[in-house]
C-alpha atoms as a PDB file:
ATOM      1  CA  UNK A   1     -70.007  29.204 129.484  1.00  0.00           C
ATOM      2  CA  UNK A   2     -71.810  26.491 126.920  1.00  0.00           C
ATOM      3  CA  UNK A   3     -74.692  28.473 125.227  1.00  0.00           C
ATOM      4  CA  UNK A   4     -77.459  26.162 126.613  1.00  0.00           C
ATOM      5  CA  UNK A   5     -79.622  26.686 123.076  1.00  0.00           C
ATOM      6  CA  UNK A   6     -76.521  25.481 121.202  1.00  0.00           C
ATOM      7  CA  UNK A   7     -75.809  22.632 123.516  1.00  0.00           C
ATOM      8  CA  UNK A   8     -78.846  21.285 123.800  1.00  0.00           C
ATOM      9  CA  UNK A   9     -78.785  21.201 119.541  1.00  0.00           C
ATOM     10  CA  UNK A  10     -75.902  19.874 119.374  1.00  0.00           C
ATOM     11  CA  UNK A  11     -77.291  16.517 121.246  1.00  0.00           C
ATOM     12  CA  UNK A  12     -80.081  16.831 118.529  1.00  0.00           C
ATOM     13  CA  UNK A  13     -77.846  16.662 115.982  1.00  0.00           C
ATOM     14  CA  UNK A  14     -76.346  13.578 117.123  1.00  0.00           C
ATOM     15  CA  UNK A  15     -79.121  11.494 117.778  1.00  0.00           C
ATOM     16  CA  UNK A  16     -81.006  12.269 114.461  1.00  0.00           C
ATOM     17  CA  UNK A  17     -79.237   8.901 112.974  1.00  0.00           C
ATOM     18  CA  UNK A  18     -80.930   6.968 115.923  1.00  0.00           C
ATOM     19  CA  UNK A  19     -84.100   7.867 114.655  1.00  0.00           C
ATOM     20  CA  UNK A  20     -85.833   5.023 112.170  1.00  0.00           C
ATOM     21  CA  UNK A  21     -82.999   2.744 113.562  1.00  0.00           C
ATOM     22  CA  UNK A  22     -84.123   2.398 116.746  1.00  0.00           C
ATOM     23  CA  UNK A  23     -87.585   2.389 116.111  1.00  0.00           C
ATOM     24  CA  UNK A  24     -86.484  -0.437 113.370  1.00  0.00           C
ATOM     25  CA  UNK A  25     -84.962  -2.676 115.553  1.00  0.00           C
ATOM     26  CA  UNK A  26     -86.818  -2.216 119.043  1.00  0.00           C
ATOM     27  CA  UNK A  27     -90.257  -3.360 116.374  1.00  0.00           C
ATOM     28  CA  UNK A  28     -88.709  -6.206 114.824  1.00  0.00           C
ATOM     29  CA  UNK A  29     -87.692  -7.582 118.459  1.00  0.00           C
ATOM     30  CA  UNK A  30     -90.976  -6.980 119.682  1.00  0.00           C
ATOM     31  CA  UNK A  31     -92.409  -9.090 116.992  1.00  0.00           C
ATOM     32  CA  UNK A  32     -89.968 -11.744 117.503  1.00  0.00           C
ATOM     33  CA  UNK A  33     -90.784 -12.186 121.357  1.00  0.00           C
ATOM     34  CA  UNK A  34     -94.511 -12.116 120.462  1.00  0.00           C
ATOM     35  CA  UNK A  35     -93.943 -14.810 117.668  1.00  0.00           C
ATOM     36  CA  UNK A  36     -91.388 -17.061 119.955  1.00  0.00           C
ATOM     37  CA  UNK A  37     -92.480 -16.318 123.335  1.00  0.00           C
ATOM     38  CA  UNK A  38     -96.149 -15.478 123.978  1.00  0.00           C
ATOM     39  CA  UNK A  39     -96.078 -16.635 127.375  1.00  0.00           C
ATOM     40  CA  UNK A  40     -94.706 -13.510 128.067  1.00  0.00           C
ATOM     41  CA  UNK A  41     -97.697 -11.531 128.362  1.00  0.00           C
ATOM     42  CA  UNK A  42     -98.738 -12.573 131.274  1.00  0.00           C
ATOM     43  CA  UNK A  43     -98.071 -10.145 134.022  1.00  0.00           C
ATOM     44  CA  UNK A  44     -95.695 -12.287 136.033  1.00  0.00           C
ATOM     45  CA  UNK A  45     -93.045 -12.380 133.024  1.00  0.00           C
ATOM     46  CA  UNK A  46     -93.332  -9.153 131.999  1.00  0.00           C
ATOM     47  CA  UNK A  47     -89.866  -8.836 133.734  1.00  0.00           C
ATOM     48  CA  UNK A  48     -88.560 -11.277 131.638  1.00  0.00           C
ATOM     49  CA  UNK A  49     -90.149 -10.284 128.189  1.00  0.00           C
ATOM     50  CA  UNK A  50     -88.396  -6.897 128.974  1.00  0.00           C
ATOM     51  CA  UNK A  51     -85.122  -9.090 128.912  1.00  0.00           C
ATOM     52  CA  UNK A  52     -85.505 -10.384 125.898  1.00  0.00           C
ATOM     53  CA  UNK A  53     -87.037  -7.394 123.761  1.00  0.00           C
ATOM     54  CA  UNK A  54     -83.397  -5.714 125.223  1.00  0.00           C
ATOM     55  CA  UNK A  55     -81.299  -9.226 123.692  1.00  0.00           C
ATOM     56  CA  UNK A  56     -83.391  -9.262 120.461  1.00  0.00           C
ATOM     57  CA  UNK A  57     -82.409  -5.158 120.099  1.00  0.00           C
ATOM     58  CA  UNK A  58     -78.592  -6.021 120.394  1.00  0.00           C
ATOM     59  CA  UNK A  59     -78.769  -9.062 118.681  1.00  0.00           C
ATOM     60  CA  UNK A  60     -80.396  -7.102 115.799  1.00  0.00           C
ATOM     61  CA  UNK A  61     -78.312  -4.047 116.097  1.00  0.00           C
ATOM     62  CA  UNK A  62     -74.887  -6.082 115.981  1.00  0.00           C
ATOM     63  CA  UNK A  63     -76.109  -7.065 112.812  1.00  0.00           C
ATOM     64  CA  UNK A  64     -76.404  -3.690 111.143  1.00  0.00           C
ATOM     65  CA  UNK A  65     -74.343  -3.000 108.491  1.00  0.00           C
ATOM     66  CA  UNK A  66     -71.560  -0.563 108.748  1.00  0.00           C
ATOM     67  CA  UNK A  67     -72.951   3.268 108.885  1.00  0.00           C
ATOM     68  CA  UNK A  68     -76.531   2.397 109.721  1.00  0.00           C
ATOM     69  CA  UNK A  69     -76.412   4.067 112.725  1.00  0.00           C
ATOM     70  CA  UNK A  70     -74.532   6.733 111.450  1.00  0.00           C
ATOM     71  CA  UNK A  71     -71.265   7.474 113.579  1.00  0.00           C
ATOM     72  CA  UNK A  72     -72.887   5.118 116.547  1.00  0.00           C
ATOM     73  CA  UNK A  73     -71.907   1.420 117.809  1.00  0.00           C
ATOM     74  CA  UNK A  74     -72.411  -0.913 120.591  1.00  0.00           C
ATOM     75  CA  UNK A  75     -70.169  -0.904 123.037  1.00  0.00           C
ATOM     76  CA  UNK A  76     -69.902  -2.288 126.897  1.00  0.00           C
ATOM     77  CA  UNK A  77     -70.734  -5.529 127.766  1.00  0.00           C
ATOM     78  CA  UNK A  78     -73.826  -7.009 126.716  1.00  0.00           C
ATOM     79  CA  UNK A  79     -73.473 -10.045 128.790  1.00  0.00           C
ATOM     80  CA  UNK A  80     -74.063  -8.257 131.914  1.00  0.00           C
ATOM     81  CA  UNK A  81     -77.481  -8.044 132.744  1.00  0.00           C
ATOM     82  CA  UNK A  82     -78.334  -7.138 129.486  1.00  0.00           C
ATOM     83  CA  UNK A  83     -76.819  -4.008 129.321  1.00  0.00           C
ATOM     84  CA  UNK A  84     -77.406  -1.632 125.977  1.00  0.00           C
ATOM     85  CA  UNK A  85     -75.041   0.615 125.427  1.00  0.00           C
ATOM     86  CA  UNK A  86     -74.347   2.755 122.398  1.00  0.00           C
ATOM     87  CA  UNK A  87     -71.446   5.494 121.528  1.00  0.00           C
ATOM     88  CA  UNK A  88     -70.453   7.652 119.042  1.00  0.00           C
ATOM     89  CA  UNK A  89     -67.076   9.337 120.139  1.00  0.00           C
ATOM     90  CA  UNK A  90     -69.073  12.053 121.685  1.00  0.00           C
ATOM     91  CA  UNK A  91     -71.904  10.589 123.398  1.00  0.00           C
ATOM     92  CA  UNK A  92     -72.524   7.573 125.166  1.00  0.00           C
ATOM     93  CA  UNK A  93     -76.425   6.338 125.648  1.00  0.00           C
ATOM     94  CA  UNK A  94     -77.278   3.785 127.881  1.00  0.00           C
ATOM     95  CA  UNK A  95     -80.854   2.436 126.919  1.00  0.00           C
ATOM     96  CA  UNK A  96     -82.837   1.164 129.964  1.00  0.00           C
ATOM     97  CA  UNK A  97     -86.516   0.360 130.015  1.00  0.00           C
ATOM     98  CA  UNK A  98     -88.665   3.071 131.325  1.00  0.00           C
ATOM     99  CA  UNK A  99     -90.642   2.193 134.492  1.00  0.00           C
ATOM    100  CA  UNK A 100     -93.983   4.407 133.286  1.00  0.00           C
ATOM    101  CA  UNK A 101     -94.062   7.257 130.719  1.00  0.00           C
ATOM    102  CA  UNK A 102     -93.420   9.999 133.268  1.00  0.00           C
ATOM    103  CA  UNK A 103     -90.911   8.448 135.581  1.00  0.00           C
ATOM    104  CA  UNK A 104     -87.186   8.174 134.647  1.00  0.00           C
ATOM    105  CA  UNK A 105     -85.050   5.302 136.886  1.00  0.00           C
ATOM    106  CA  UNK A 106     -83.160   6.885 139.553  1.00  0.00           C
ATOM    107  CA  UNK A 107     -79.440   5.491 139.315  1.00  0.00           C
ATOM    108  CA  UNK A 108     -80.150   3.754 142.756  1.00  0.00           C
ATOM    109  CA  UNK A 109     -76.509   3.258 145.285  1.00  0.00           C
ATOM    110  CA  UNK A 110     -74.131   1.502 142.442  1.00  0.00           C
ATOM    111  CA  UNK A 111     -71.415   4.334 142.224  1.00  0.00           C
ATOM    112  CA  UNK A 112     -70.977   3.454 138.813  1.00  0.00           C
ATOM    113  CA  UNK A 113     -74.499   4.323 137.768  1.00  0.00           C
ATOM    114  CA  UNK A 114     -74.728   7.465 139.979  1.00  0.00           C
ATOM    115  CA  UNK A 115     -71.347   9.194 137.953  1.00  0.00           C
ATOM    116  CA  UNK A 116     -72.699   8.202 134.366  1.00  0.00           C
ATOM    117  CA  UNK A 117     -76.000  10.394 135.711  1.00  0.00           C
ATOM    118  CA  UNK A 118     -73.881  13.034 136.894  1.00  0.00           C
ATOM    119  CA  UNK A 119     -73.243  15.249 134.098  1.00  0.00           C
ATOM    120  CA  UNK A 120     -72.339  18.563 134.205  1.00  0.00           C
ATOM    121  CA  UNK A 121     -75.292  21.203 133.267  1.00  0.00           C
ATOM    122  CA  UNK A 122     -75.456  22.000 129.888  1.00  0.00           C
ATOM    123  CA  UNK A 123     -74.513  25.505 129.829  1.00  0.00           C
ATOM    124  CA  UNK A 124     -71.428  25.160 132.491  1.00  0.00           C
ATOM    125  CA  UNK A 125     -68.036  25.410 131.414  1.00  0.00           C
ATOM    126  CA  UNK A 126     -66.584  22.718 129.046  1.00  0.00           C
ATOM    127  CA  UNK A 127     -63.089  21.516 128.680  1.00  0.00           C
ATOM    128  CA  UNK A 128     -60.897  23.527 126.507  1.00  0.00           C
ATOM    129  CA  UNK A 129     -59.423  20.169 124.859  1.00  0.00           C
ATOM    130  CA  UNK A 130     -60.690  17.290 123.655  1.00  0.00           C
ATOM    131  CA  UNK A 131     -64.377  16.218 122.755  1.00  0.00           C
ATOM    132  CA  UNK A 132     -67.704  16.023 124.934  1.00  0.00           C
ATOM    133  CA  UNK A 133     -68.325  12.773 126.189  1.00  0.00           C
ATOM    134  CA  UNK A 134     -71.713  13.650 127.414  1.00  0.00           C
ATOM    135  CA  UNK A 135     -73.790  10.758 128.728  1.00  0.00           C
ATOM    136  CA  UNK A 136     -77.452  10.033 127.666  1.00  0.00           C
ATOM    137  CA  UNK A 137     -80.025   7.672 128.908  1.00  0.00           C
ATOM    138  CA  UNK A 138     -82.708   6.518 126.310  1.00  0.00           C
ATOM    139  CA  UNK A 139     -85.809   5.307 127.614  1.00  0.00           C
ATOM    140  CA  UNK A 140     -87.591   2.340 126.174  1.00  0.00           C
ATOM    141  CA  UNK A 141     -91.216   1.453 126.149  1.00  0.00           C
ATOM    142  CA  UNK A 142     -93.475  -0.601 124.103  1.00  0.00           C
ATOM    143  CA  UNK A 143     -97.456  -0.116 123.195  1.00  0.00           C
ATOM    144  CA  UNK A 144     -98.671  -3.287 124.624  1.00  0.00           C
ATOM    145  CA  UNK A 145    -101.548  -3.044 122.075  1.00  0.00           C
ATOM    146  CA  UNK A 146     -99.669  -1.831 118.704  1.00  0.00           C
ATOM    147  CA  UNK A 147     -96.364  -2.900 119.721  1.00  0.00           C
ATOM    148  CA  UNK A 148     -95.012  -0.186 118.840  1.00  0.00           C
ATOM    149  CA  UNK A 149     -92.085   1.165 120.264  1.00  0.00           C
ATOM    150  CA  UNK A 150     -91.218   4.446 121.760  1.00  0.00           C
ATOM    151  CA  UNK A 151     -88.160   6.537 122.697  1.00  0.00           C
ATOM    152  CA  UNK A 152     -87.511   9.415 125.511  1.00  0.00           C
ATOM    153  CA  UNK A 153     -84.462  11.092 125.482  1.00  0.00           C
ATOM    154  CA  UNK A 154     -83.012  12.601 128.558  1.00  0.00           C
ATOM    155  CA  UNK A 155     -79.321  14.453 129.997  1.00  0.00           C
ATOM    156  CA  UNK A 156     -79.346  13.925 133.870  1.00  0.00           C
ATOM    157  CA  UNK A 157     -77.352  16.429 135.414  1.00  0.00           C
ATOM    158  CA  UNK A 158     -77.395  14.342 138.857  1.00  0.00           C
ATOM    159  CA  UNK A 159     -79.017  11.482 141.479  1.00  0.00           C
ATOM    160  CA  UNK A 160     -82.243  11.280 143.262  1.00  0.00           C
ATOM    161  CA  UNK A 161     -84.121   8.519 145.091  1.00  0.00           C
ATOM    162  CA  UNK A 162     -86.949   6.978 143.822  1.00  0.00           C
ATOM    163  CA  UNK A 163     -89.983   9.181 143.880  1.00  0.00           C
ATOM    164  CA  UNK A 164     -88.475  12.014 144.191  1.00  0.00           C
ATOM    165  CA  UNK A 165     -88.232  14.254 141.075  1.00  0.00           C
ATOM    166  CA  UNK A 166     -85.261  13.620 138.570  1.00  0.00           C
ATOM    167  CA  UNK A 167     -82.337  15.654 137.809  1.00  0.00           C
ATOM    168  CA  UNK A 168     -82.568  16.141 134.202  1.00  0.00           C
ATOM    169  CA  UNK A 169     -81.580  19.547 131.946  1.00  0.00           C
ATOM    170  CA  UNK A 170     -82.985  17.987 128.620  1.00  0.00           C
ATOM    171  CA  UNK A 171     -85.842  16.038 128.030  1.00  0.00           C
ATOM    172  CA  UNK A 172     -87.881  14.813 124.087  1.00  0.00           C
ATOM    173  CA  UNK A 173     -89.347  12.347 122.788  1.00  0.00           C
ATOM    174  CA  UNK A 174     -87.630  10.859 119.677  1.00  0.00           C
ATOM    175  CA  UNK A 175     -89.107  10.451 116.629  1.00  0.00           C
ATOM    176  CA  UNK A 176     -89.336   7.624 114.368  1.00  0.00           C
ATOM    177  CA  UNK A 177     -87.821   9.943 111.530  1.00  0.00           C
ATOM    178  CA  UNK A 178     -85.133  12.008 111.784  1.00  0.00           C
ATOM    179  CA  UNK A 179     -86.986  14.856 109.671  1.00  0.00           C
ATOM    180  CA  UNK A 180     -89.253  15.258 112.413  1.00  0.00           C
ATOM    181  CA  UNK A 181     -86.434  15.679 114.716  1.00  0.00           C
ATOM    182  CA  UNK A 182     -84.907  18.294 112.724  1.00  0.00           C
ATOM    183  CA  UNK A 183     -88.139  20.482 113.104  1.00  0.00           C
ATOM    184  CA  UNK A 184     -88.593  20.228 117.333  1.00  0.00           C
ATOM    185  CA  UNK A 185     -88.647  23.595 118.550  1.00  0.00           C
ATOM    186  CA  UNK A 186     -86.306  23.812 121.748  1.00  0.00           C
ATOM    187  CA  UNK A 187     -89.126  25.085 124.524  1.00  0.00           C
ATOM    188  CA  UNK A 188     -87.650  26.607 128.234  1.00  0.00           C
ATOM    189  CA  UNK A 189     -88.967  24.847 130.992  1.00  0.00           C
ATOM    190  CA  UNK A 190     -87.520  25.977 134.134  1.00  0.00           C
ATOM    191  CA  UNK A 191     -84.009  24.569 134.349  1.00  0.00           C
ATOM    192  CA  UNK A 192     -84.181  22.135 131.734  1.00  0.00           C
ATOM    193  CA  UNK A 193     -85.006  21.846 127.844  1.00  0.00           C
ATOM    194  CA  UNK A 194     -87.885  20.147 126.538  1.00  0.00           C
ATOM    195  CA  UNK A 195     -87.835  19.585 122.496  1.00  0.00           C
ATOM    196  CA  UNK A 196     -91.478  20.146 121.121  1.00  0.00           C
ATOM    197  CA  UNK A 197     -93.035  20.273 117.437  1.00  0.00           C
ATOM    198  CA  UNK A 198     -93.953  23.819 116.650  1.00  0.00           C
ATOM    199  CA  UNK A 199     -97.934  23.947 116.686  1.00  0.00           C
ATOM    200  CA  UNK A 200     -98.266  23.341 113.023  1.00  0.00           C
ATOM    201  CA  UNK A 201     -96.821  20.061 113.152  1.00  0.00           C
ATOM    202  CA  UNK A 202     -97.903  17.438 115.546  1.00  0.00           C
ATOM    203  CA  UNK A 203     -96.765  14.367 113.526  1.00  0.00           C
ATOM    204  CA  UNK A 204     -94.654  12.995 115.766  1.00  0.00           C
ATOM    205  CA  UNK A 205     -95.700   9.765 118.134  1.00  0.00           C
ATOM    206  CA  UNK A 206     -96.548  10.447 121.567  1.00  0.00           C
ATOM    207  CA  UNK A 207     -95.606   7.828 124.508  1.00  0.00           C
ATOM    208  CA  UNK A 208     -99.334   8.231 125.704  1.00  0.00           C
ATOM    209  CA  UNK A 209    -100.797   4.459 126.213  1.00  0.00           C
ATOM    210  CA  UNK A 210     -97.531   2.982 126.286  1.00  0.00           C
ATOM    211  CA  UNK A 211     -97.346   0.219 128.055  1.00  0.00           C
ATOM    212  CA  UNK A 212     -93.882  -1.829 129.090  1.00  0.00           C
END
């Protein structure tokens, strides 16, 4: 049996590269649909501003130089729908916009969607051979006053319907450096880990406000 502590560290570990970058990149295309496209603040395009914050992100991040993102890189294929995808060997991370701060998006019926949620619990039995492939959705959302961008991390170990709770067994927010990730504090909650800053240090971002 996977020591769940360990586990869930482990996925820490990885993402700490993510960190600034993401925050980098999901700001500068923020500003660049504000500068080029202001129409899209108006409610009836915010579908469509959400489209092109995701473009701007892969456009900028296929620009990165080599070991910017650490051992990540894009992968899958961008010209459907949009999709933004990252890997690192061990870990995929699919990076979807996040419907509110407290909801994460059910995978819905496509088969494909509902086995990259399914992954096995974090302290179940793991294959003798061969590394984790663990798969990791990252949940966008932007401050529609700062535009500012922020980052929630979570393992789904499952599917659910919409309004119903999600299956998740890890669940932080992800700070804009990776020092502050470092310090989280791994805190029980039921059957899944949330990552929290120990008391003493509340420097990192919240998602409170955030808008889409």
């Amino acid at each position: 049996m996977r020591n769940l502590e360990a586990e869930a560290d482990r996925v820490r570990q990885a993402m700490m590269p993510l960190c600034e970058p993401l925050h980098d990149v999901f700001t500068t295309a923020e500003t660049l649909r504000r500068n080029r496209l202001p129409m899209l603040d108006v409610p009836q395009y915010k579908w469509l501003g959400t489209h092109c914050i995701r473009g701007f992100a892969h456009y900028e991040m296929s620009r990165i130089g080599p070991g910017a993102l650490g051992d990540w890189a894009l992968y899958g294929n961008h010209a459907r729908n949009g999709e933004l995808w990252l890997t690192d060997g061990n870990y995929r991370i699919r990076i979807l916009h996040g419907l509110s701060d407290e909801q994460v998006p059910p995978p819905g019926t496509n088969l494909s969607r509902r086995a990259y949620y399914s992954n096995p619990r974090l302290d179940s039995q793991v294959p003798l051979f061969g590394p984790p492939n663990d798969r990791l959705l990252v949940l966008w959302r932007i401050s529609a006053s700062t535009g500012a961008p922020a980052f929630r991390v979570v393992r789904t170990i499952g599917t659910w319907k919409f309004g119903k709770t999600e299956k998740v067994d890890l669940d932080f927010m992800l700070p804009r450096q990776a020092d502050d990730l470092a310090t989280l504090a791994f805190e029980p909650a039921d059957d899944e880990l949330e990552l929290q800053l120990p008391a003493e240090e509340n420097g990192v971002e919240s998602a409170d406000g955030l808008g889409g």
